[in-house]
PDB file of N, CA and C in Angstrom:
ATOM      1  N   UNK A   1       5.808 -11.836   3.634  1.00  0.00           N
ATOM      2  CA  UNK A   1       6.138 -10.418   3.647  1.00  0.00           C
ATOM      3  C   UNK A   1       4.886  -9.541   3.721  1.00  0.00           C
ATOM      4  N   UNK A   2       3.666 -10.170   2.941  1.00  0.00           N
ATOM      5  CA  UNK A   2       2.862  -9.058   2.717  1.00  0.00           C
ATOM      6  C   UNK A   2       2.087  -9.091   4.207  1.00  0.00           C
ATOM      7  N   UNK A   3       2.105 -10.285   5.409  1.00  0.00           N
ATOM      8  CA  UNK A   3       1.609  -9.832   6.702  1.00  0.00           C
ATOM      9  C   UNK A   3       2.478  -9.305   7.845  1.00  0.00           C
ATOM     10  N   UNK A   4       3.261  -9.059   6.970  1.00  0.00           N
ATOM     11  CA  UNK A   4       4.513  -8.561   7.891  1.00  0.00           C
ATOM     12  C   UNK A   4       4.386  -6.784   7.606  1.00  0.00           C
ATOM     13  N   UNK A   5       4.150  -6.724   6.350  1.00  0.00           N
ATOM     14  CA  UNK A   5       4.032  -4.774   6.033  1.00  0.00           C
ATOM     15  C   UNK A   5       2.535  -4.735   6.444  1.00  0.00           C
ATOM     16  N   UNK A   6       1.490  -5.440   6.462  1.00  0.00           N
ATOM     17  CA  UNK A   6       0.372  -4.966   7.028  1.00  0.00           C
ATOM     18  C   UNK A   6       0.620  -4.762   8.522  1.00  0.00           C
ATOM     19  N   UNK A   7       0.964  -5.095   9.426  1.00  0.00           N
ATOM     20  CA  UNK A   7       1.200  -5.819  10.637  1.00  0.00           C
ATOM     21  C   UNK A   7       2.122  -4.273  10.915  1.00  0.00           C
ATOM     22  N   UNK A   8       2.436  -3.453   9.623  1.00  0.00           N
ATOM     23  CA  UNK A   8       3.634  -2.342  10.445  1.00  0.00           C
ATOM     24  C   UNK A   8       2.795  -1.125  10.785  1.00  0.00           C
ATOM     25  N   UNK A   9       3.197  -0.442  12.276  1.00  0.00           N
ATOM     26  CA  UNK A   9       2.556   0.627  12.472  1.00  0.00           C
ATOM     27  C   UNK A   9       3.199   2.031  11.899  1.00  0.00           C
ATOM     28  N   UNK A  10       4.536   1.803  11.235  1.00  0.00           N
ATOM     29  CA  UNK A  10       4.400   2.878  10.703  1.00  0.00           C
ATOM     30  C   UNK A  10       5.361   2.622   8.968  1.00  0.00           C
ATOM     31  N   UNK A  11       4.933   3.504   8.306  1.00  0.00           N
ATOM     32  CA  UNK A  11       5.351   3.398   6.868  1.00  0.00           C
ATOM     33  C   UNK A  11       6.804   3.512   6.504  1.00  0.00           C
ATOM     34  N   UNK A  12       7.574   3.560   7.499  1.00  0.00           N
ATOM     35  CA  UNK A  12       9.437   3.584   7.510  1.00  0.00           C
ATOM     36  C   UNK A  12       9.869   1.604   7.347  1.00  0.00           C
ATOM     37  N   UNK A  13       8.865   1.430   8.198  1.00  0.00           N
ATOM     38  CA  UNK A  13       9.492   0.061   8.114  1.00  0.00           C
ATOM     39  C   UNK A  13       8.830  -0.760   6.988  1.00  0.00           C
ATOM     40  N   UNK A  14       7.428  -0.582   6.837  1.00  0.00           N
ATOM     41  CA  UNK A  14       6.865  -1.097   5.616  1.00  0.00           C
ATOM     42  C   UNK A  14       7.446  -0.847   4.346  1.00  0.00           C
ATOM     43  N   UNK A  15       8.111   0.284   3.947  1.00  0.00           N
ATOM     44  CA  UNK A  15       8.895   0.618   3.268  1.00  0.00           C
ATOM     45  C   UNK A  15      10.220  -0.646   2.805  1.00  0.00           C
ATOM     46  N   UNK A  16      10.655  -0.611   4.150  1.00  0.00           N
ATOM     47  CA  UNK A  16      11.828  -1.426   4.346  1.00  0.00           C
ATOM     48  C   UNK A  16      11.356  -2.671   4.230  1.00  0.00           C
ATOM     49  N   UNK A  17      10.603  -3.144   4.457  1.00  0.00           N
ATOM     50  CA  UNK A  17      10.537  -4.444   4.236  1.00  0.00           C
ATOM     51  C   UNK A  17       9.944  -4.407   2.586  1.00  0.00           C
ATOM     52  N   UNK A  18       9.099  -3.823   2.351  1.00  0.00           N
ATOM     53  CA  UNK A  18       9.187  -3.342   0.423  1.00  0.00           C
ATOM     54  C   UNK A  18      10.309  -4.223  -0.022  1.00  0.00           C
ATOM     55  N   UNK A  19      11.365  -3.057   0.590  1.00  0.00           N
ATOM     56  CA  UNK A  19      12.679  -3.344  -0.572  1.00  0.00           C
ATOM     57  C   UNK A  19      12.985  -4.470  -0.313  1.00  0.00           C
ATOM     58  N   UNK A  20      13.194  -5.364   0.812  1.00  0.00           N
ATOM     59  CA  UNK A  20      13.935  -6.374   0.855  1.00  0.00           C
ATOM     60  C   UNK A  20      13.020  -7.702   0.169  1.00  0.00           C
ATOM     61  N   UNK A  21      11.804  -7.326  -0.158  1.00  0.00           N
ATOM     62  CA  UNK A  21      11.071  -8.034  -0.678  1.00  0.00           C
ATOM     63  C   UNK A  21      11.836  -8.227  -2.056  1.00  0.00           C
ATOM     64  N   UNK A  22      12.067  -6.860  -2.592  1.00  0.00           N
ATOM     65  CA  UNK A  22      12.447  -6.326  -4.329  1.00  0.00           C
ATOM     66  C   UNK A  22      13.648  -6.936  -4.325  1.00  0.00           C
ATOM     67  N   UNK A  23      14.133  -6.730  -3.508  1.00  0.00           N
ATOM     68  CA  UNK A  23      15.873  -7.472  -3.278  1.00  0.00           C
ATOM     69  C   UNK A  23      16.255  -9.231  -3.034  1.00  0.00           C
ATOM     70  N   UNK A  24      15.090  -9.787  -2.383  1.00  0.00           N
ATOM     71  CA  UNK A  24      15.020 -11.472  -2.381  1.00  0.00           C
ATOM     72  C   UNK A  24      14.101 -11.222  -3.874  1.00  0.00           C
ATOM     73  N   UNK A  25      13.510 -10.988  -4.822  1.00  0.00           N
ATOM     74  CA  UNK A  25      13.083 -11.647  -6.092  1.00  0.00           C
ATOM     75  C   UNK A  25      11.710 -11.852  -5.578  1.00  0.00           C
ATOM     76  N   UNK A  26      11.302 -11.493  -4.465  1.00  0.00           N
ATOM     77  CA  UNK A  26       9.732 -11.672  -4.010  1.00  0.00           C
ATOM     78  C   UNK A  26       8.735 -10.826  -4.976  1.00  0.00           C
ATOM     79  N   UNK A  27       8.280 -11.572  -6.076  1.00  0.00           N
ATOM     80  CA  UNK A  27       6.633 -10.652  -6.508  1.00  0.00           C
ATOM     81  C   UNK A  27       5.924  -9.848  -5.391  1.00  0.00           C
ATOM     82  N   UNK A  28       5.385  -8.717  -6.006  1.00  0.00           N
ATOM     83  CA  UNK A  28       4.442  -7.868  -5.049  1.00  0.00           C
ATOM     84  C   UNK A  28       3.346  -7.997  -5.682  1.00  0.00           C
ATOM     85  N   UNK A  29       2.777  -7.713  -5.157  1.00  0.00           N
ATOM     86  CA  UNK A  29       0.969  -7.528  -5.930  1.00  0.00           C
ATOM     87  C   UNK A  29       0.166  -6.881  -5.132  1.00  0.00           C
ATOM     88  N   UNK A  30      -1.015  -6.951  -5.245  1.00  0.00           N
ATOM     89  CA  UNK A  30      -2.123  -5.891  -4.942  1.00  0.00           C
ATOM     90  C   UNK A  30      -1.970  -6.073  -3.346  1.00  0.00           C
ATOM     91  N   UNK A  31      -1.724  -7.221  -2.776  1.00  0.00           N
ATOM     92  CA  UNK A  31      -1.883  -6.846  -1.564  1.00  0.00           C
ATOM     93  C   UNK A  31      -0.530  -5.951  -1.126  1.00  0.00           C
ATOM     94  N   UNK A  32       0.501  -6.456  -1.407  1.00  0.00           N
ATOM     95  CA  UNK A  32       1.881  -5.737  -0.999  1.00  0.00           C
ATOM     96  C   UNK A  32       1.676  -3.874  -0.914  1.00  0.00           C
ATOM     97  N   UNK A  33       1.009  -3.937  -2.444  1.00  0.00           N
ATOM     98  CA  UNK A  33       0.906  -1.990  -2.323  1.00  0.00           C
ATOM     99  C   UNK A  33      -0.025  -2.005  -1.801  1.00  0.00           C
ATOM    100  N   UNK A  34      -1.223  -2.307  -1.223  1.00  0.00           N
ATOM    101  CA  UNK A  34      -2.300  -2.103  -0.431  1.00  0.00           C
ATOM    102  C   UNK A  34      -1.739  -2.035   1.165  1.00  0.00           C
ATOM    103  N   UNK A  35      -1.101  -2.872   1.502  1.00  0.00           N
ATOM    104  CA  UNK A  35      -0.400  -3.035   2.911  1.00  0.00           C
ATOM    105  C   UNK A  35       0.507  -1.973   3.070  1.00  0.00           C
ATOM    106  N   UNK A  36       1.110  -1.468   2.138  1.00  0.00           N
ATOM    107  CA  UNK A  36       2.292  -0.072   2.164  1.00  0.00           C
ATOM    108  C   UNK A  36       1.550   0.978   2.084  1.00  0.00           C
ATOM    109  N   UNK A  37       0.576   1.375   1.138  1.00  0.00           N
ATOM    110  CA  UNK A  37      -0.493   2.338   1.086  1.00  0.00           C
ATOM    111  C   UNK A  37      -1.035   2.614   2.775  1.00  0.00           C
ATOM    112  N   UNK A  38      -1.239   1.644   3.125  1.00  0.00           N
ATOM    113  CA  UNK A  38      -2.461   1.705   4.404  1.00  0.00           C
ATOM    114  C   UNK A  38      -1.329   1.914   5.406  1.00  0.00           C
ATOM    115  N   UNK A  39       0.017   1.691   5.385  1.00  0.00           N
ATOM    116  CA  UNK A  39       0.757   1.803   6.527  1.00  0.00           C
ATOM    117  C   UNK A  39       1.357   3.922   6.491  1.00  0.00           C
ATOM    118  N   UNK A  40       1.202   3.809   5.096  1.00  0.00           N
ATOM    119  CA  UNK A  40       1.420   5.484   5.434  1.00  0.00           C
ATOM    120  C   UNK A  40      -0.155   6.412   5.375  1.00  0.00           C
ATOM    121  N   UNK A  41      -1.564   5.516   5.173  1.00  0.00           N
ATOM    122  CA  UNK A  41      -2.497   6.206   5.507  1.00  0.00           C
ATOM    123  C   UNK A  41      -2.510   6.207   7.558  1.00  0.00           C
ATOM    124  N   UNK A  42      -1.961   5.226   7.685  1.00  0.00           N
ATOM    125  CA  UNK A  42      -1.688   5.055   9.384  1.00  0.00           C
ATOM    126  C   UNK A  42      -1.151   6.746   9.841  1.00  0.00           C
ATOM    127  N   UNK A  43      -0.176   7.120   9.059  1.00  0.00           N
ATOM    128  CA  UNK A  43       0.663   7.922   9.129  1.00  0.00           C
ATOM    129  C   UNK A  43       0.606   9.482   8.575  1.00  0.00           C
ATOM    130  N   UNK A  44      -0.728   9.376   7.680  1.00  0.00           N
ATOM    131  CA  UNK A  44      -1.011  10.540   7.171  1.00  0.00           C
ATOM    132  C   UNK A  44      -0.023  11.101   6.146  1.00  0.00           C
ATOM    133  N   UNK A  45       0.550  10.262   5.709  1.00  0.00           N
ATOM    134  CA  UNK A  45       1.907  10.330   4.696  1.00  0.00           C
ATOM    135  C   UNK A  45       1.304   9.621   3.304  1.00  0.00           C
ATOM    136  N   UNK A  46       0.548  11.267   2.867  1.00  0.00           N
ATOM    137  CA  UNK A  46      -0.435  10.780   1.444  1.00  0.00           C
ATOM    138  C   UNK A  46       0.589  11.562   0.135  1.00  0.00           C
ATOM    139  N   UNK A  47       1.635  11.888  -0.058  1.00  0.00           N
ATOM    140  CA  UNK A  47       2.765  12.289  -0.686  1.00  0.00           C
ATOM    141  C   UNK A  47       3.248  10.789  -0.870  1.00  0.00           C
ATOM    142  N   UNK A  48       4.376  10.148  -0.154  1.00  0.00           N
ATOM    143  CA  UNK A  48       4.438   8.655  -0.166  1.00  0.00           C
ATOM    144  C   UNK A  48       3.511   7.911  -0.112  1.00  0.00           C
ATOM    145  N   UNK A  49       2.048   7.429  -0.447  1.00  0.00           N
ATOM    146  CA  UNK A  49       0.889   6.845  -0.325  1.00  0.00           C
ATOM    147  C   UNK A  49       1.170   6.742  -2.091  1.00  0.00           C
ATOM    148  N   UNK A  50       0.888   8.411  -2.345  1.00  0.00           N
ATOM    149  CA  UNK A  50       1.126   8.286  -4.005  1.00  0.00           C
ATOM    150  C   UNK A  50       1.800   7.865  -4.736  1.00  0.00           C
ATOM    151  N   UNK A  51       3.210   8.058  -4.287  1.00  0.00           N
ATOM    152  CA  UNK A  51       4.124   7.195  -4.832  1.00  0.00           C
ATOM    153  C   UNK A  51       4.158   6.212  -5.109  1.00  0.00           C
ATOM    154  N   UNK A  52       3.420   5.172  -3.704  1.00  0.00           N
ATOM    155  CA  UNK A  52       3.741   3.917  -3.630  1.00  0.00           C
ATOM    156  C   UNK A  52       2.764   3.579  -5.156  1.00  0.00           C
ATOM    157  N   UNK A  53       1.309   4.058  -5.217  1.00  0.00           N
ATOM    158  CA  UNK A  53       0.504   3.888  -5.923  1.00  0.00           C
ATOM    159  C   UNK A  53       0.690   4.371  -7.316  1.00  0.00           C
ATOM    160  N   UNK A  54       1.228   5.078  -7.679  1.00  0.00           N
ATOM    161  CA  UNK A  54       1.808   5.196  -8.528  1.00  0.00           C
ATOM    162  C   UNK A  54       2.561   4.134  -9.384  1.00  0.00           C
ATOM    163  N   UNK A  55       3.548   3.818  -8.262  1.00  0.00           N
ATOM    164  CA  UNK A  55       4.406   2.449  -8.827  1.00  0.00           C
ATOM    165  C   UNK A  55       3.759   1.497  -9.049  1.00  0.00           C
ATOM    166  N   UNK A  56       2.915   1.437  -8.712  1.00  0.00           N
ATOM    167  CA  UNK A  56       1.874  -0.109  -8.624  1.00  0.00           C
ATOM    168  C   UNK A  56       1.247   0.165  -9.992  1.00  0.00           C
ATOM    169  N   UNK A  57       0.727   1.254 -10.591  1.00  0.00           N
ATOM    170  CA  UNK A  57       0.257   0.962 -11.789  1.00  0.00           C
ATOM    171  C   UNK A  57       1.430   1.428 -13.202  1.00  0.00           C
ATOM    172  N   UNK A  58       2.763   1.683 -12.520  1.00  0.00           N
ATOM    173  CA  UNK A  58       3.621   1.145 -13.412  1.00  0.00           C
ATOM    174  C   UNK A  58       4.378   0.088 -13.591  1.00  0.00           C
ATOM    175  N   UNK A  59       4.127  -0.763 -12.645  1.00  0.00           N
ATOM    176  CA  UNK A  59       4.537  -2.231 -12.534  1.00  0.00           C
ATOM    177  C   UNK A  59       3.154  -3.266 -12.903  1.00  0.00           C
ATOM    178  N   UNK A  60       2.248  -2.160 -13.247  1.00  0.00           N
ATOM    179  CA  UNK A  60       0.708  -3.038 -13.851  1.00  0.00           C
ATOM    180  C   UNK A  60       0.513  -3.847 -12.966  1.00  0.00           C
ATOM    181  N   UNK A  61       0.778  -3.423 -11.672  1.00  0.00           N
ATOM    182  CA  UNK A  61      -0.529  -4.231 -10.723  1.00  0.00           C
ATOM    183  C   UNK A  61      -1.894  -3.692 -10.271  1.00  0.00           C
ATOM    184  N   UNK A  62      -2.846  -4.448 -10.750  1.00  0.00           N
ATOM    185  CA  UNK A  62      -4.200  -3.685 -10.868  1.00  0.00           C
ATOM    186  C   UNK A  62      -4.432  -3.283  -9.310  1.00  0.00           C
ATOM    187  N   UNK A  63      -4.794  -1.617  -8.671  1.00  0.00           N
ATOM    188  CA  UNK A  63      -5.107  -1.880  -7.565  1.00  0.00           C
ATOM    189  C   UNK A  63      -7.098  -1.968  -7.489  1.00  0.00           C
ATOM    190  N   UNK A  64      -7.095  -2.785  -6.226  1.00  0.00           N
ATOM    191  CA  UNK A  64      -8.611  -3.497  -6.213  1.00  0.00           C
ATOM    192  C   UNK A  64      -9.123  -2.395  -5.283  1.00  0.00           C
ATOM    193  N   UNK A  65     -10.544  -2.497  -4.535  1.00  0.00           N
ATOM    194  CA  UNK A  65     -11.296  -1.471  -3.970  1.00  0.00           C
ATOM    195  C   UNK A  65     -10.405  -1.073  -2.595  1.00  0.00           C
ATOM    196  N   UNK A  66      -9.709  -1.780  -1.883  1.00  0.00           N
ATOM    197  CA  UNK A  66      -9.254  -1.675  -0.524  1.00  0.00           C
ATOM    198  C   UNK A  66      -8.115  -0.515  -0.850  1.00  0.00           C
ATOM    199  N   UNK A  67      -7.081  -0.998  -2.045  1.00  0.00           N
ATOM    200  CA  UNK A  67      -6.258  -0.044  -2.496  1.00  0.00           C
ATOM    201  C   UNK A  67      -6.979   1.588  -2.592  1.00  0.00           C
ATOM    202  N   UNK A  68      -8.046   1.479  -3.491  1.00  0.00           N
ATOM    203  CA  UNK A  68      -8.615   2.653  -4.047  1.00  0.00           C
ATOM    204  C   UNK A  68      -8.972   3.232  -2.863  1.00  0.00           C
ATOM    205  N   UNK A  69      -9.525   2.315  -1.671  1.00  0.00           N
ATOM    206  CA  UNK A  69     -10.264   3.679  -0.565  1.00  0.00           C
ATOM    207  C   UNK A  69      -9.194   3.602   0.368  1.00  0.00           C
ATOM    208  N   UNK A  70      -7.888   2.928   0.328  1.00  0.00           N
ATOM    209  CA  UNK A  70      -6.992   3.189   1.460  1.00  0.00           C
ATOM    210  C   UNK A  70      -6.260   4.577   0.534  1.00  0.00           C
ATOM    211  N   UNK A  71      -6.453   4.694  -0.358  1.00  0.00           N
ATOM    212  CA  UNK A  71      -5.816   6.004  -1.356  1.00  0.00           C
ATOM    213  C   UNK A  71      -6.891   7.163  -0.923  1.00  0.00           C
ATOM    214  N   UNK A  72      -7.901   7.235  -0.987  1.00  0.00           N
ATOM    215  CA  UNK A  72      -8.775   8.217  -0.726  1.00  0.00           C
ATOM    216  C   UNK A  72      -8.990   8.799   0.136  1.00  0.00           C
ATOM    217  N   UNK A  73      -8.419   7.463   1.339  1.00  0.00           N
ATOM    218  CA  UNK A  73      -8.581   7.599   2.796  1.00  0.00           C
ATOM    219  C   UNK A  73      -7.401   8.674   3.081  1.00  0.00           C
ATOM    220  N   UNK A  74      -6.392   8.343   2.746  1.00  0.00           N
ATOM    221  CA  UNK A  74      -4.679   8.817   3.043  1.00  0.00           C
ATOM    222  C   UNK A  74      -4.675  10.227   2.429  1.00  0.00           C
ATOM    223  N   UNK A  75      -5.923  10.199   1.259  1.00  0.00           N
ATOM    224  CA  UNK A  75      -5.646  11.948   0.855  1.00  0.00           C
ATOM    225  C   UNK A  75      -6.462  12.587   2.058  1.00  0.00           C
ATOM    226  N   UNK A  76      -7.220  12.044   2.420  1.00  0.00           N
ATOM    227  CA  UNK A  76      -8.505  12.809   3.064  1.00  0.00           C
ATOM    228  C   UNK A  76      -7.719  13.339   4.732  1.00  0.00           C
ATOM    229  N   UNK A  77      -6.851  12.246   5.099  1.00  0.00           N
ATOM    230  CA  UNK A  77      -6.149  12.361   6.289  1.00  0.00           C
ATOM    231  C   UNK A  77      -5.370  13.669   5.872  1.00  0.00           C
ATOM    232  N   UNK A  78      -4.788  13.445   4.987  1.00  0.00           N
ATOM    233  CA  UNK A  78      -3.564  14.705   4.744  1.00  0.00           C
ATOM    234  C   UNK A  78      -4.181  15.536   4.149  1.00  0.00           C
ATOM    235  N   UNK A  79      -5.649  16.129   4.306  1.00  0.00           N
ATOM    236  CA  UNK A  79      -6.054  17.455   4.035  1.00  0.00           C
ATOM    237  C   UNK A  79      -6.169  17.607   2.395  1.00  0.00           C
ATOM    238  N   UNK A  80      -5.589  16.709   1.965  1.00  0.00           N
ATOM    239  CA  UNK A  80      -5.678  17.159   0.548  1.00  0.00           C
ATOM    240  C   UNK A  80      -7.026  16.272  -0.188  1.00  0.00           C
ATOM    241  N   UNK A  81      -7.986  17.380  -0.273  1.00  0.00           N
ATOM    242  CA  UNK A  81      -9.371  17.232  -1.157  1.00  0.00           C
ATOM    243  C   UNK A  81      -9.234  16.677  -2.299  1.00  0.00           C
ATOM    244  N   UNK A  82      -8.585  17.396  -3.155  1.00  0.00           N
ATOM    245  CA  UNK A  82      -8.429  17.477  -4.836  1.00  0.00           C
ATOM    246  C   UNK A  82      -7.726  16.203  -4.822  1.00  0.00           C
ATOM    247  N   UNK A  83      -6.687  16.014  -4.591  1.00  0.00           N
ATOM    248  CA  UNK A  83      -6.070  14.442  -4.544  1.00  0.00           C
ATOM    249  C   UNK A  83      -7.316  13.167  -4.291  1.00  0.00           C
ATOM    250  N   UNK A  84      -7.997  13.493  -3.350  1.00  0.00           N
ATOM    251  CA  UNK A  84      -8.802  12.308  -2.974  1.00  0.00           C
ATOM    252  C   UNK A  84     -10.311  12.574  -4.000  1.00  0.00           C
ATOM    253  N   UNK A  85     -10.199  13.627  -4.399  1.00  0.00           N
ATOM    254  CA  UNK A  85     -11.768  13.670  -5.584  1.00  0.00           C
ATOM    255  C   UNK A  85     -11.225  13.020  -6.552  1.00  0.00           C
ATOM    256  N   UNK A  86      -9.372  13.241  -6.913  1.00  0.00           N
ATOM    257  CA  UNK A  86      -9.092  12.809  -8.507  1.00  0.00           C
ATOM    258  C   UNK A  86      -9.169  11.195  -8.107  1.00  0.00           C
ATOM    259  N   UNK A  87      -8.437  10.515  -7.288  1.00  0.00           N
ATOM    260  CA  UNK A  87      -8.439   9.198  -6.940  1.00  0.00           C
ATOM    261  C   UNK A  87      -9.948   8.605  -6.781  1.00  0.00           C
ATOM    262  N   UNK A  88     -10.797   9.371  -6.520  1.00  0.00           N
ATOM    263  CA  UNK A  88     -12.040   8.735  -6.329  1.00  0.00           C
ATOM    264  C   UNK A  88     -12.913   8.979  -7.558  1.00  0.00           C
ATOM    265  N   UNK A  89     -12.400   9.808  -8.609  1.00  0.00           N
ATOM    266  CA  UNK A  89     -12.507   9.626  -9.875  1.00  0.00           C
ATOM    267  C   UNK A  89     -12.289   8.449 -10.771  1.00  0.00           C
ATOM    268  N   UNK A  90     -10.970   8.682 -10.696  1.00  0.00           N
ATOM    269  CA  UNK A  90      -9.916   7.389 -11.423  1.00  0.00           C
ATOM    270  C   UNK A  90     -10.518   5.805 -11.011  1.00  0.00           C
ATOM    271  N   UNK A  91     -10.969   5.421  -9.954  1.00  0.00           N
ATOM    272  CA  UNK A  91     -11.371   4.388  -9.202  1.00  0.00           C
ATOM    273  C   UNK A  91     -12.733   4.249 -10.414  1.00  0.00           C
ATOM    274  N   UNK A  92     -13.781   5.078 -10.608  1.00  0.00           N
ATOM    275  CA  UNK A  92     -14.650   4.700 -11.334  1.00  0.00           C
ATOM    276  C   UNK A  92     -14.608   4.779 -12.751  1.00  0.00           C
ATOM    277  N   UNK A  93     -13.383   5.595 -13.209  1.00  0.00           N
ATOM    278  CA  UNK A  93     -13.411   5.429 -14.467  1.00  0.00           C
ATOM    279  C   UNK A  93     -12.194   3.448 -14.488  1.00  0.00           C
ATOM    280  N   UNK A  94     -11.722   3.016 -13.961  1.00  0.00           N
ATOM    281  CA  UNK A  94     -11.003   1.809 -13.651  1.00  0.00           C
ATOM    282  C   UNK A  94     -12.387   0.865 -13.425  1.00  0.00           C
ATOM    283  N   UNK A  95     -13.174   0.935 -13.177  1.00  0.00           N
ATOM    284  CA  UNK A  95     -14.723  -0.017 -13.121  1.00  0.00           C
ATOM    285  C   UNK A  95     -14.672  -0.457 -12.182  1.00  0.00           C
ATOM    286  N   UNK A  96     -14.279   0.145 -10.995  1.00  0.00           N
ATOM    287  CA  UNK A  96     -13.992  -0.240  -9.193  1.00  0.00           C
ATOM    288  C   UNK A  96     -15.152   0.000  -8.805  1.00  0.00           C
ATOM    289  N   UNK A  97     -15.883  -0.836  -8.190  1.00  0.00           N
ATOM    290  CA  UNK A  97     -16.975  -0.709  -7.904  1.00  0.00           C
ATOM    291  C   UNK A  97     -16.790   0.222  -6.192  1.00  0.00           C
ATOM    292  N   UNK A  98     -17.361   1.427  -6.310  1.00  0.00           N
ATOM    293  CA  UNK A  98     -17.302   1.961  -4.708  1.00  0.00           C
ATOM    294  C   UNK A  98     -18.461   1.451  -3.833  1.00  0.00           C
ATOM    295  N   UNK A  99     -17.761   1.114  -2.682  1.00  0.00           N
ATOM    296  CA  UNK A  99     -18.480   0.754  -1.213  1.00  0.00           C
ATOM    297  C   UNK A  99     -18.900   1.546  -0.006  1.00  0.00           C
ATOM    298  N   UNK A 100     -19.609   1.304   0.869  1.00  0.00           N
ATOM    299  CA  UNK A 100     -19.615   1.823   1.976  1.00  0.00           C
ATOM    300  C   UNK A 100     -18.694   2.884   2.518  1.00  0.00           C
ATOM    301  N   UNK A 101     -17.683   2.133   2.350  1.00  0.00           N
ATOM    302  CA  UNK A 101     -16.066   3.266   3.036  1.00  0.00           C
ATOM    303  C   UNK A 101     -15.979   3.712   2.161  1.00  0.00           C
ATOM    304  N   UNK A 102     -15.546   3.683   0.748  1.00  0.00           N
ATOM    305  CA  UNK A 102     -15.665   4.545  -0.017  1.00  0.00           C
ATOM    306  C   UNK A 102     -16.227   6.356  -0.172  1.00  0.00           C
ATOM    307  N   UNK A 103     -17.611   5.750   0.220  1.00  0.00           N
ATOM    308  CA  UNK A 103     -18.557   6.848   0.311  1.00  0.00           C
ATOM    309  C   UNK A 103     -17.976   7.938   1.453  1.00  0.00           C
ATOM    310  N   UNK A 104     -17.945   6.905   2.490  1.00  0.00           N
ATOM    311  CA  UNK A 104     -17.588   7.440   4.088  1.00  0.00           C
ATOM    312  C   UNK A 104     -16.153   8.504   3.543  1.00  0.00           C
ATOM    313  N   UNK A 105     -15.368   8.232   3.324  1.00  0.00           N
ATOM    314  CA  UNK A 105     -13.940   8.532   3.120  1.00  0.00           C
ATOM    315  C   UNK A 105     -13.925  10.257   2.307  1.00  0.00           C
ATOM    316  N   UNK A 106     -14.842   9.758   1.004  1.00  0.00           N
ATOM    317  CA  UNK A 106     -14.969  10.790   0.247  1.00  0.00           C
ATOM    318  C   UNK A 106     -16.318  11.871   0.927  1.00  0.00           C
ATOM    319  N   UNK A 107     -17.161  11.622   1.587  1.00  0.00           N
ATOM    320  CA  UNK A 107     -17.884  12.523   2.935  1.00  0.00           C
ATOM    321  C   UNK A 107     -17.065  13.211   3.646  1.00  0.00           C
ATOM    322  N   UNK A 108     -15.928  12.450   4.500  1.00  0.00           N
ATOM    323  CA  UNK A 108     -15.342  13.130   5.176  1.00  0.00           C
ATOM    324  C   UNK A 108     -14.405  14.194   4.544  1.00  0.00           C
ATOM    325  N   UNK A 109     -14.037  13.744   3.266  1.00  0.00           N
ATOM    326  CA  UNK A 109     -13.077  14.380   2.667  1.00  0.00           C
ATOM    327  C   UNK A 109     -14.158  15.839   2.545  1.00  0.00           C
ATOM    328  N   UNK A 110     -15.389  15.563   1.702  1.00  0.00           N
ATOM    329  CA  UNK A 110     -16.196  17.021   1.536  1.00  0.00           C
ATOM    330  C   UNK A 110     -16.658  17.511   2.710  1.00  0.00           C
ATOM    331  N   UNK A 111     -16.762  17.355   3.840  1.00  0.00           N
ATOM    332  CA  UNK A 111     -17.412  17.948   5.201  1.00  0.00           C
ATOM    333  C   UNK A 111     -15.859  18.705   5.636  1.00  0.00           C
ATOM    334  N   UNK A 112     -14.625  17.855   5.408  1.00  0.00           N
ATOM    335  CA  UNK A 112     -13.522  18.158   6.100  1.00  0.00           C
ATOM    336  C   UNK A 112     -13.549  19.184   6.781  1.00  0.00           C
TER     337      UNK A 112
END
């Protein structure tokens, strides 16, 4: 499942395949919300990005660095600054070590 929601170009179907994951008893984990995250940063759909991420740390799945800058990335697409400063906050107070893209993501976000 989880190369099947990476593999989607847009976040309607990644979605859908989500649920049917939740519905066969399939565990999700970091990659599952990382692959749903990145299919609505595809999409600029950083409202549902949050959500998804959201759920992920109420189902206590830790998200790892790819999560954190596909979150930063998806605010930065959808114009929203403050979203992607608080997420790129939260990432270092979580002991996520930031990378390269990281940096890049949160640049573009301040040049926007």
């Amino acid at each position: 499942f989880n190369a099947a929601i990476s593999a989607c170009g847009e976040s309607g179907r990644a979605l859908q395949l989500f649920i049917v994951m939740g519905l066969s008893k399939v565990e999700v984990n970091t990659i599952t919300f990382s692959a749903v995250i990145s299919a609505c940063e595809k999409n600029g759909e950083w409202e549902r990005a949050s959500e998804f991420f959201g759920m992920m740390l109420e189902v206590s799945v830790q998200p790892d660095r790819i999560t954190w800058n596909s979150m930063i990335s998806v605010c930065e697409k959808g114009g929203t600054w403050e979203e992607a400063l608080l997420v790129f906050k939260e990432m270092a107070v979580s002991n996520v070590e930031a990378n390269t893209i990281t940096f890049n993501a949160a640049r573009r976000e301040e040049h926007g």
